[in-house]
Protein backbone atom coordinates (compact mmCIF):
# COMPACT_ATOMS: atom_id res chain seq x y z
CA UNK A 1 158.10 166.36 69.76
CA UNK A 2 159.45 169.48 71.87
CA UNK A 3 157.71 172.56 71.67
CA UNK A 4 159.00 176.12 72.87
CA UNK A 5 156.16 178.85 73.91
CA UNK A 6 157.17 182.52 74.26
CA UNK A 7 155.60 185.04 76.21
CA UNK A 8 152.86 187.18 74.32
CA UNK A 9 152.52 191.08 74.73
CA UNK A 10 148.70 191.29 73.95
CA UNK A 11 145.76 189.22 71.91
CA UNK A 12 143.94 190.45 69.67
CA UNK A 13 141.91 187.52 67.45
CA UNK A 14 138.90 185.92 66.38
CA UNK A 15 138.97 181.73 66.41
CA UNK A 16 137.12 178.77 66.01
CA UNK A 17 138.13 175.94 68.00
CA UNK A 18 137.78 172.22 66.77
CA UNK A 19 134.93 169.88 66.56
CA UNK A 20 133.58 168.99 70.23
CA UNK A 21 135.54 165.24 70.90
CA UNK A 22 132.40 164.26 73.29
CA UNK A 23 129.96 165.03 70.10
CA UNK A 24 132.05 163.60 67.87
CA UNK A 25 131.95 160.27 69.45
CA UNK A 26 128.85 160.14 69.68
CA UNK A 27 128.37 160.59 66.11
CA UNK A 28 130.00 158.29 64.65
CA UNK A 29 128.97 155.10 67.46
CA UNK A 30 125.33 156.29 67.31
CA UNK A 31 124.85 156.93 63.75
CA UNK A 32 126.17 153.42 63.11
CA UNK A 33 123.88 151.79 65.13
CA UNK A 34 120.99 153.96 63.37
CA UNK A 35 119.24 153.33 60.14
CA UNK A 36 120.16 154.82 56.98
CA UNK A 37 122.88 157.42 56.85
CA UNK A 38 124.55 160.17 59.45
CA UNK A 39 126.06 163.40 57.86
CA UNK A 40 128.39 164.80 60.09
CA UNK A 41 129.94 168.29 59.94
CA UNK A 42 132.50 169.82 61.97
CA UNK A 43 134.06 166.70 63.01
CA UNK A 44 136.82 166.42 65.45
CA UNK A 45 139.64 164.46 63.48
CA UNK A 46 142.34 163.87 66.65
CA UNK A 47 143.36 160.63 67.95
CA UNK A 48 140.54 159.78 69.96
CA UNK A 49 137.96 160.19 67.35
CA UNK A 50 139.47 158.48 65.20
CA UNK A 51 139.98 155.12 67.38
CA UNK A 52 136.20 155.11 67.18
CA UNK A 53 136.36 155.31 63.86
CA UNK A 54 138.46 152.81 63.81
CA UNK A 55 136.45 150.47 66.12
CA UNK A 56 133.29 150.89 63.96
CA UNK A 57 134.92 149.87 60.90
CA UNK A 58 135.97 146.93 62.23
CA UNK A 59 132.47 146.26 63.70
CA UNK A 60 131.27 146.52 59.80
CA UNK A 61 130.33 150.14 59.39
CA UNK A 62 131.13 151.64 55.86
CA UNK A 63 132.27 155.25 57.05
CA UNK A 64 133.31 157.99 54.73
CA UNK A 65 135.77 160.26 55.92
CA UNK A 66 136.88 163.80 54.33
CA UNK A 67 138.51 165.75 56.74
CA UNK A 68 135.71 167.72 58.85
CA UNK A 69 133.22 166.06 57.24
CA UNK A 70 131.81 162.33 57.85
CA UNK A 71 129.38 160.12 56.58
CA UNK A 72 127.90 156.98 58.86
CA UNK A 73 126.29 154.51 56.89
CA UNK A 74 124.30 153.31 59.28
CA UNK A 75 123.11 149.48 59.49
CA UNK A 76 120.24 149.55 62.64
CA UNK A 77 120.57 148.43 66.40
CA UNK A 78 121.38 145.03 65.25
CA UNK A 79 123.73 145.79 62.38
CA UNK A 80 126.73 145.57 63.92
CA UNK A 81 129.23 142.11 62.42
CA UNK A 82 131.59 140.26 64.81
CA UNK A 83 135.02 142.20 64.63
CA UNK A 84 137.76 140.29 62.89
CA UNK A 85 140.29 140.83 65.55
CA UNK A 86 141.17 143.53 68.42
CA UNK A 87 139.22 146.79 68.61
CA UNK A 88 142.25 149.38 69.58
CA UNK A 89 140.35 152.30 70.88
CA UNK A 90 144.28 153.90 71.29
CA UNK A 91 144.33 156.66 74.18
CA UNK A 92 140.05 157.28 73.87
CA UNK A 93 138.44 156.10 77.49
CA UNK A 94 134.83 157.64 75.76
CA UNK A 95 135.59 155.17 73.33
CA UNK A 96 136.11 152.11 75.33
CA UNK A 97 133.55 153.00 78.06
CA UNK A 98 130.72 154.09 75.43
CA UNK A 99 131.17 150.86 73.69
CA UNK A 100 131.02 148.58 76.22
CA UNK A 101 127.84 148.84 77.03
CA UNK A 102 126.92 149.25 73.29
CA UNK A 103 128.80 145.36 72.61
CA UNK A 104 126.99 144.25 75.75
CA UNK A 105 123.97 143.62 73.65
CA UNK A 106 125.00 141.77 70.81
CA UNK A 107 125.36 138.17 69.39
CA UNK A 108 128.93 138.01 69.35
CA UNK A 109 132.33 138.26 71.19
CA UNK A 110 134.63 141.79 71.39
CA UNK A 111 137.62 141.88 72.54
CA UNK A 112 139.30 145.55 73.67
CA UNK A 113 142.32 147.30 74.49
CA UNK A 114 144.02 150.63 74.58
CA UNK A 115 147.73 151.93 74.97
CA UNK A 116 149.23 151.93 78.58
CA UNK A 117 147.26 155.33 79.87
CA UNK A 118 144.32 153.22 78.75
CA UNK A 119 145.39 150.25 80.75
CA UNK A 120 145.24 152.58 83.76
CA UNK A 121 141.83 153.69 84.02
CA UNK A 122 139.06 152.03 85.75
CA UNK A 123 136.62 149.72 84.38
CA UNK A 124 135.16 148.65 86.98
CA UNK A 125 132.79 151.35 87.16
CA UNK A 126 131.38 150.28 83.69
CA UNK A 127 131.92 146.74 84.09
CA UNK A 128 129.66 146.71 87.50
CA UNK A 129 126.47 148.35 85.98
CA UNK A 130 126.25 146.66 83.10
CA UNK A 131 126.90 143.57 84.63
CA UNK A 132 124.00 143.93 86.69
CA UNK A 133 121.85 144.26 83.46
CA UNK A 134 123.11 140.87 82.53
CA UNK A 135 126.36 141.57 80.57
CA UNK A 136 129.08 139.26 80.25
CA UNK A 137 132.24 141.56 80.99
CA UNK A 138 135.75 140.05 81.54
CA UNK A 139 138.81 142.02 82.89
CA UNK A 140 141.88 140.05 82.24
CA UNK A 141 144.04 143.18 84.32
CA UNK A 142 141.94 143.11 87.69
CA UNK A 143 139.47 145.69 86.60
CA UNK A 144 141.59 147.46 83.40
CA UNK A 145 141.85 146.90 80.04
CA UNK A 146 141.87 144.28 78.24
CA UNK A 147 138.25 143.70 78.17
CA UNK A 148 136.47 140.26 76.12
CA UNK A 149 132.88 141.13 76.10
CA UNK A 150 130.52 138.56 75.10
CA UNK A 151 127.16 140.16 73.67
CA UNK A 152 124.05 138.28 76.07
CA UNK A 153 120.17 139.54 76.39
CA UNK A 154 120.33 142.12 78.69
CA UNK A 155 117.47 143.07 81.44
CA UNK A 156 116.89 146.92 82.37
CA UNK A 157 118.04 147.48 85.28
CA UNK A 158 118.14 151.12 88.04
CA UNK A 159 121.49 152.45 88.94
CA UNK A 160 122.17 155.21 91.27
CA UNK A 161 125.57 156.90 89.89
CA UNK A 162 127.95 156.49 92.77
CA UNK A 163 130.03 159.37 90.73
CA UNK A 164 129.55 161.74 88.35
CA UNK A 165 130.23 160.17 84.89
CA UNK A 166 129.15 160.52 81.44
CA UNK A 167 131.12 157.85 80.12
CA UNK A 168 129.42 155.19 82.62
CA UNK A 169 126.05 157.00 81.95
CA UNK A 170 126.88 156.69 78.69
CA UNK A 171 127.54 153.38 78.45
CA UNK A 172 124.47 152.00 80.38
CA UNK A 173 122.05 153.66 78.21
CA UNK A 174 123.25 152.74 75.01
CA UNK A 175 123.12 148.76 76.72
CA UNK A 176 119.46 149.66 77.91
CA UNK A 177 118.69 149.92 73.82
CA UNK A 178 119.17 146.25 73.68
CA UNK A 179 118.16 145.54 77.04
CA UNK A 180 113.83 144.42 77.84
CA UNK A 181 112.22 146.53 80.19
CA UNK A 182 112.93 150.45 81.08
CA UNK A 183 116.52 151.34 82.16
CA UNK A 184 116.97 154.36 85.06
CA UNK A 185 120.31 155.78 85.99
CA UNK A 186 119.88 158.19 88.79
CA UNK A 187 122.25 161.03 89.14
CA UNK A 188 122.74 162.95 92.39
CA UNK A 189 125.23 165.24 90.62
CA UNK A 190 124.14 165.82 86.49
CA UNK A 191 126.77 164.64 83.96
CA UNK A 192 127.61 166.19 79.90
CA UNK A 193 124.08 165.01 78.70
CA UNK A 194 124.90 164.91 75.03
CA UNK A 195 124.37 160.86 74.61
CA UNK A 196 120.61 161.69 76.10
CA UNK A 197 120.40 165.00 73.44
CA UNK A 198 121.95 162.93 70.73
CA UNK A 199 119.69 159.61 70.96
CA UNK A 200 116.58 161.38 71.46
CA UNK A 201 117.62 163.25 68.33
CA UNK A 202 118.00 160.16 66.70
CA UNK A 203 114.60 158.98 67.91
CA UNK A 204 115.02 156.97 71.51
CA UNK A 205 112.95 157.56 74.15
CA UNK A 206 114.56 159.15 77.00
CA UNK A 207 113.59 161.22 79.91
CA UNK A 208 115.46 163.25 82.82
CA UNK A 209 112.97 163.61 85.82
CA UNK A 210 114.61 165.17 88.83
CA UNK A 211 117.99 163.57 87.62
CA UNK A 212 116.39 159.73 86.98
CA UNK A 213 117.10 159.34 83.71
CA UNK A 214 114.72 156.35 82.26
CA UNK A 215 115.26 155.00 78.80
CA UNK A 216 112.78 153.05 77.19
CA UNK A 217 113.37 150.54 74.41
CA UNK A 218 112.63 151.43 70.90
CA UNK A 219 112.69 149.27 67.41
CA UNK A 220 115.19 151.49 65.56
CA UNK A 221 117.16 154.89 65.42
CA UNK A 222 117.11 157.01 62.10
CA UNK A 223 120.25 158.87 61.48
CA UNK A 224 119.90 162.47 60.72
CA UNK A 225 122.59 165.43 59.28
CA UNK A 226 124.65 166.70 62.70
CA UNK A 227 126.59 169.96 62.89
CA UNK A 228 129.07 169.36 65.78
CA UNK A 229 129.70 172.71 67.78
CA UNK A 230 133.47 173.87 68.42
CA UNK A 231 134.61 172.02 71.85
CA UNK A 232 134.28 174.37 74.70
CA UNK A 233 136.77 172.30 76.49
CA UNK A 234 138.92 172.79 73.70
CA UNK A 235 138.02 176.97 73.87
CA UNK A 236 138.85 177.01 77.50
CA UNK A 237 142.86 177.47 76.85
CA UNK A 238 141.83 180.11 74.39
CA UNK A 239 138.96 181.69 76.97
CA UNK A 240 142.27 181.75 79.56
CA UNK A 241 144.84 183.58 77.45
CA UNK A 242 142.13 186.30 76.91
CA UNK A 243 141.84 186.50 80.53
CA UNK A 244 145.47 186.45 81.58
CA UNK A 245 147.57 188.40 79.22
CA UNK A 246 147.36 192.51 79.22
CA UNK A 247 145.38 194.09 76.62
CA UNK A 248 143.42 191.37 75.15
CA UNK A 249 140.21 190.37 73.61
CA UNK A 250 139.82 187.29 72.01
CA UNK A 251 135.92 185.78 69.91
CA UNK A 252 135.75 182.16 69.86
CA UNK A 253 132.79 181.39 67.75
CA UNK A 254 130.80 178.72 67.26
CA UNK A 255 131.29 176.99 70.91
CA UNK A 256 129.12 174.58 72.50
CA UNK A 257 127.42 175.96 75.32
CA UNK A 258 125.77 172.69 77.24
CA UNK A 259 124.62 173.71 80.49
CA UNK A 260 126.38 170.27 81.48
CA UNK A 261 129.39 171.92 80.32
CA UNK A 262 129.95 175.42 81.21
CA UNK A 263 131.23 175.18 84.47
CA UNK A 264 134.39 176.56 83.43
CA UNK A 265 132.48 179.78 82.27
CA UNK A 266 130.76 179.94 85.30
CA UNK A 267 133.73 179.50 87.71
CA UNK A 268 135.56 181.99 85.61
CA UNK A 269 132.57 184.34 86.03
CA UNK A 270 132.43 184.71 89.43
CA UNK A 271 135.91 184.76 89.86
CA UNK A 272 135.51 188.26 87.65
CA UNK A 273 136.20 187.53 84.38
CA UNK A 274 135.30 189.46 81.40
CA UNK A 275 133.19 186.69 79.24
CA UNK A 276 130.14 187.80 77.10
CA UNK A 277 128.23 185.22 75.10
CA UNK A 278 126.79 186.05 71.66
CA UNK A 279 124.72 184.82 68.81
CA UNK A 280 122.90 182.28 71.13
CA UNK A 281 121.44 179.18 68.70
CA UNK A 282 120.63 175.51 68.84
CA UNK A 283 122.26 172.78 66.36
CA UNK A 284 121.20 169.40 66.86
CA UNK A 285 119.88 170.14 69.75
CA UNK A 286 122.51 171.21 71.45
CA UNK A 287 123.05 175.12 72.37
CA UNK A 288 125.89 177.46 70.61
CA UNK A 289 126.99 180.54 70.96
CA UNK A 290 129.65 182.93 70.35
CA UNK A 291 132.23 183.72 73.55
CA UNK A 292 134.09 187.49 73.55
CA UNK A 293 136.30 187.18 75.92
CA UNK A 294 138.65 190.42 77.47
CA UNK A 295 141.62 190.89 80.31
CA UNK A 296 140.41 190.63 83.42
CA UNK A 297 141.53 191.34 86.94
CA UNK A 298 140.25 187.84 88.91
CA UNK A 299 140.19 187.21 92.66
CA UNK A 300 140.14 183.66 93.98
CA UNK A 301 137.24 181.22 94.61
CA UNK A 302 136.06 178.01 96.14
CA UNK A 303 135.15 175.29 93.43
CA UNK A 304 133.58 172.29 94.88
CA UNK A 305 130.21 170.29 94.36
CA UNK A 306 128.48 170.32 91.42
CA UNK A 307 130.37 172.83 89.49
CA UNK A 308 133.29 170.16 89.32
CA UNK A 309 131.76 167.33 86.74
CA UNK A 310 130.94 170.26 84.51
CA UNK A 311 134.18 171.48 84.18
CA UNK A 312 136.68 168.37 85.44
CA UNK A 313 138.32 168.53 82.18
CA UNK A 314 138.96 171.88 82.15
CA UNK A 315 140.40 172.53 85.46
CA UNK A 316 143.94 172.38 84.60
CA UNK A 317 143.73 175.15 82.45
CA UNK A 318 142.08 176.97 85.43
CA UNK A 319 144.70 176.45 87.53
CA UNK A 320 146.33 178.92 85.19
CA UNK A 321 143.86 181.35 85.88
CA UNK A 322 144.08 180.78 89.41
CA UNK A 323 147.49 181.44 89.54
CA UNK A 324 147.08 184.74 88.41
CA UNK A 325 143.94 186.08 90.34
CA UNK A 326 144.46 188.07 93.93
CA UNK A 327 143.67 185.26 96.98
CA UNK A 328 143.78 181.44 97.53
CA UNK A 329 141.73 179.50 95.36
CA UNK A 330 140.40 176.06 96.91
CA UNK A 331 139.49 173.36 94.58
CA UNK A 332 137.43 170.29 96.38
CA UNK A 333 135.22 167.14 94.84
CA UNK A 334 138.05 166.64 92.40
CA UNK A 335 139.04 162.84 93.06
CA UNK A 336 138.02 162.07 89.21
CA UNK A 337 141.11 163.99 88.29
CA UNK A 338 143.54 161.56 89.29
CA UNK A 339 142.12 158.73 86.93
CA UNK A 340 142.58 160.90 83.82
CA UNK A 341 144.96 160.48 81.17
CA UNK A 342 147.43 160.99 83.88
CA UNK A 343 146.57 161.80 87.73
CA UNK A 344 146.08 165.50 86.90
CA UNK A 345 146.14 166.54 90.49
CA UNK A 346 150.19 165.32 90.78
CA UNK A 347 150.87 166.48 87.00
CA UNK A 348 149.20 169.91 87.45
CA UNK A 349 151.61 170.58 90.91
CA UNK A 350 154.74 168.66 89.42
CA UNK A 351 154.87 170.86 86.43
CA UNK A 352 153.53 174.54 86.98
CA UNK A 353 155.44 173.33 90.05
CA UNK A 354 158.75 173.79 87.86
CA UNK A 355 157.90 177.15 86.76
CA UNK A 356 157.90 178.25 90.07
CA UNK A 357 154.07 177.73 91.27
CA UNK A 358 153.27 176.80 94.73
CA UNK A 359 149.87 174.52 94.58
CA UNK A 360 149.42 172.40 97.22
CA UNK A 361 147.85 169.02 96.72
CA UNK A 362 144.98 167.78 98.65
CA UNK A 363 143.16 163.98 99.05
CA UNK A 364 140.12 165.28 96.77
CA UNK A 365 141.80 168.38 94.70
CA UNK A 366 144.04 171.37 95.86
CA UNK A 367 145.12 174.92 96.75
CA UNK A 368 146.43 177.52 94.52
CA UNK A 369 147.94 180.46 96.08
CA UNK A 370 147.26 183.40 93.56
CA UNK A 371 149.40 186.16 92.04
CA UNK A 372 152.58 184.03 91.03
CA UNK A 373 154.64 185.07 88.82
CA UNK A 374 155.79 182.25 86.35
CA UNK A 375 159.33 181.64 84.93
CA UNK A 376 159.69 179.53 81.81
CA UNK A 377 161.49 176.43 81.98
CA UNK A 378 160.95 172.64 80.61
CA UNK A 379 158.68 171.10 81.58
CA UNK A 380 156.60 167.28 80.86
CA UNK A 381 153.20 166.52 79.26
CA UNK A 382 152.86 163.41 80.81
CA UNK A 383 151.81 162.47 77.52
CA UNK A 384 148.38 164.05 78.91
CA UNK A 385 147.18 166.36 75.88
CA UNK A 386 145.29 168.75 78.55
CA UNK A 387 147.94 169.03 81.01
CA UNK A 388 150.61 169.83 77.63
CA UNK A 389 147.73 173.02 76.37
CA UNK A 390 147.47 174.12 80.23
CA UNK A 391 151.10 174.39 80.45
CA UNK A 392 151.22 175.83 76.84
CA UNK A 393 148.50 178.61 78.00
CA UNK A 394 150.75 179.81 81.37
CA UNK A 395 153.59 179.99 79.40
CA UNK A 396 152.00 182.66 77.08
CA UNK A 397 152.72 185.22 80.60
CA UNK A 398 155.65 183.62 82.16
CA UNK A 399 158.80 185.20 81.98
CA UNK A 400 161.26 183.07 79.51
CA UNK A 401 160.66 180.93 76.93
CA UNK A 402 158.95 176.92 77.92
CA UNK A 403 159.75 174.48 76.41
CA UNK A 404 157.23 171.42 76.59
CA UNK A 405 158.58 168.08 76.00
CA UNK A 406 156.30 164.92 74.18
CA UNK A 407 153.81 168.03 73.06
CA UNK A 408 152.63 166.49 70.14
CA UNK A 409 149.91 164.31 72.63
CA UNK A 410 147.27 167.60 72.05
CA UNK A 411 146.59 165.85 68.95
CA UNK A 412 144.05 163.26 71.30
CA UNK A 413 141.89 165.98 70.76
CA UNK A 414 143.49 169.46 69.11
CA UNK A 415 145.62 168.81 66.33
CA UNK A 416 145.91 172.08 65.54
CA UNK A 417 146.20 173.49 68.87
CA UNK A 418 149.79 175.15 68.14
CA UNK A 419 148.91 176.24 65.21
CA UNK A 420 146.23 178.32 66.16
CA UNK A 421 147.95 179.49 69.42
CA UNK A 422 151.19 180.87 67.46
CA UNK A 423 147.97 182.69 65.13
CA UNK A 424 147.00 184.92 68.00
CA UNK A 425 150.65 186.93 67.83
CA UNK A 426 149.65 188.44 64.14
C-alpha cells in the first residue's frame, strides 16, 4: 500500500497512542508461563504482538482475544506442550529472542522462524549466553533464523552484556527461571527493564545492584490484571510533529514513562523542546504520565553513550527533529541501528536523503546538518514500520505532497498510525 502525506498548517489535538509492543509481549509470554489467569488491558494488537500470540497458542496456551483486551490462561513454568509444527514469530525479533531462552528450559523440541527481515538479524548474541547456561541452540543459517531448540536442564550462569540489549537480557532471565542456581547479567549500559518490572510483578525474585541483575529461581509465577501504558516509542512521531510544525500543541495521554525509555524526551529536552509531563502515576509497576507537547525552536546536540539504548528505536524520528533545529547534530554509539528491521543508519540517509536532506553516515551513527528545508517526493519504507512513521512525520513540514510506498508495514506495531495522524488536521 502507497500512502500520500500533505503538509499540515498547525496541530491542535489530544491522543492516545497504542498499547506499548515491549509490554505487550511480555504479557502475553509471561502470563502463560504463570499460574492461573492474566487480564490484559490496553493491548497492542499489530503484527508483532500477535506472532506471540500466535507462538503461545501453539505452545498450548488457551488465550482469549477481544480487541484491546486479552486474557492468558496461564498453565505454570512447566505448562508449556510440545508445538505441533513451526512457531512463525513473522517480523517480531522480541518474539524470537524472548522465547528462546524461555524454550531453553523445557522437555521438548521448538523449532523457529521469521520472514526474511527476521532471517537477518543476529542470533548469535542470544544463542551464546544461553548456551553457556547449558542450552541446546541450533542455527541452521550461520547464526540467523531458523532456530531448533531442544529444551535441556539449564545451570545459572553470569554474563557481562557485551551490548546494550533487552531482548538478550530478556531472554537469559526468563532461561534462569528454569535454570538451578542464581543467574547475573551485568550491564555496563542499562537496557528497557520491563521483563525485570513485569516478573517481579508476577512474583520472581529479581534484583538490580549497580547494574548486576541476579535472578533467583522460584516454584511458580501468579498472573495478575495488567494495564499496558500507550507506547512512548509509538508517541515519539506524535511528540515530533508538535515540535516541528508552527503553532502547535499536541497531549498524548496515557504514555509510558520508563526511565529505561525516555531518552527520546530527554534528548529532545536539551535540544529545547517544549515537553511538559502531567498526571504522573504507576500501573503495574511501571510509571505513566501525560506528555503536552508545544512548537519549539531546537538547536543541535551530541547524542552518544548511554542516552542511545534508551531511545535506539526512536532515533529515526529524531532525525526529523534534527533536521529542523539550528547547528549540526552528531549521533555516536549507534551500531545497533543497522541490525534493525532494516540497517536504519543507510535507510534513514537513503530516504530523507530523497527529500533533499544531507545526513552523513558514520561507522557507529551519523551527522545531521540542521535547518533543511524538505521537499516531498516518494520515497521507500524498507518495509521498516519506524523508518515508514519517521518519513510520514517530516513530511507533515515538507513542501509537496510524499508519497510513501509499502506503508502499510506500521501495522508491526501502529495499525492505526494513519489514522490518527490524518485526525490531527480537524
Amino acid at each position: 500500500m502507497d500512502i500520500t502525506i500533505k503538509p499540515i498548517d498547525k496541530i491542535n489535538a489530544k491522543i492516545t497512542v497504542p498499547g506499548d509492543k515491549s509490554i505487550s509481549h511480555r504479557a502475553v509470554m509471561f502470563g502463560s508461563i504463570a499460574c492461573g489467569d492474566t487480564e490484559i488491558s490496553g493491548f497492542l494488537t499489530g503484527d508483532d504482538c500477535m506472532s506471540t500470540i500466535s507462538c503461545f497458542k501453539k505452545l498450548g496456551i488457551d488465550i482469549e482475544v477481544n480487541g484491546e483486551n486479552v486474557v492468558v490462561h496461564g498453565k505454570g513454568l512447566h505448562g508449556l506442550s510440545e508445538p505441533d509444527g513451526l512457531l512463525d514469530v513473522g517480523n517480531s525479533g522480541t518474539t524470537i529472542r524472548l522465547i528462546s531462552g524461555l524454550l531453553a528450559g523445557q522437555k521438548f523440541v521448538s523449532r523457529l522462524n521469521g520472514d526474511a527481515s527476521i532471517q537477518k538479524r543476529p542470533m548469535n548474541r542470544v544463542i551464546k549466553p544461553l548456551s553457556q547456561m547449558g542450552a541446546n541452540i541450533k542455527s541452521t543459517n550461520n547464526g540467523y533464523a531458523p532456530l531448533e531448540i531442544t529444551g535441556t536442564e539449564l545451570k545459572g550462569t553470569e554474563y557481562h552484556m557485551p551490548v546494550a540489549s533487552a531482548q538478550v537480557k530478556s531472554a537469559i532471565l526468563l532461561a534462569s527461571l528454569y535454570a538451578e542456581g542464581e543467574t547475573t547479567v551485568i550491564e555496563d549500559m542499562p537496557s528497557r527493564d520491563h521483563t525485570e518490572i513485569m516478573l517481579n510483578y508476577f512474583g520472581a525474585d529479581i534484583k538490580n545492584t549497580g547494574g548486576r541483575i541476579t535472578s533467583r529461581p522460584v516454584k511458580e509465577l501468579y498472573g495478575k490484571p495488567l494495564t499496558v501504558p500507550g507506547d512512548i516509542s509509538s508517541a515519539a512521531f506524535f511528540i515530533a510533529a508538535g515540535l516541528l510544525t508552527p503553532d502547535s500543541e499536541i497531549t498524548i495521554t496515557n504514555v509510558g514513562i520508563n526511565k529505561t525509555r525516555t531518552g527520546i524526551i530527554d534528548a529532545l529536552l536539551e535540544m529545547g523542546a517544549d515537553i511538559s509531563i502531567i498526571n504522573e502515576r504507576s500501573a503495574g509497576g511501571e510509571p505513566v504520565g501525560d506528555l503536552i507537547v508545544r512548537t519549539s525552536e531546537l538547536k543541535a546536540i551530541t547524542l552518544s553513550g548511554d542516552i542511545i539504548p534508551r531511545m535506539i528505536d526512536e532515533i529515526p524520528v529524531f532525525v526529523a527533529a534534527a533536521l529542523a533545529a539550528e547547528g549540526t547534530t552528531v549521533i555516536k554509539d549507534a551500531q545497533e541501528l543497522k541490525v534493525k528491521e532494516s540497517n536504519r543508519i543507510a535507510t534513514v540517509i537513503e530516504e530523507f536523503g530523497k527529500m533533499g536532506a544531507k545526513i552523513t553516515e558514520t561507522d557507529d551513527g551519523m551527522i545531521i546538518n540542521g535547518k533543511q528545508e524538505l521537499k516531498g517526493n516518494t520515497v521507500y519504507s524498507h518495509l521498516d514500520h519506524r523508518i515508514a512513521m519517521s518519513l510520514a512525520v517530516a513530511a507533515l513540514n515538507a513542501k509537496g505532497d510524499t508519497v510513501i510506498t509499502d506503508a502499510d508495514c506500521v501495522g508491526i506495531s501502529f495499525p492505526n498510525f494513519y489514522e490518527l495522524l490524518d485526525s490531527l488536521r480537524k
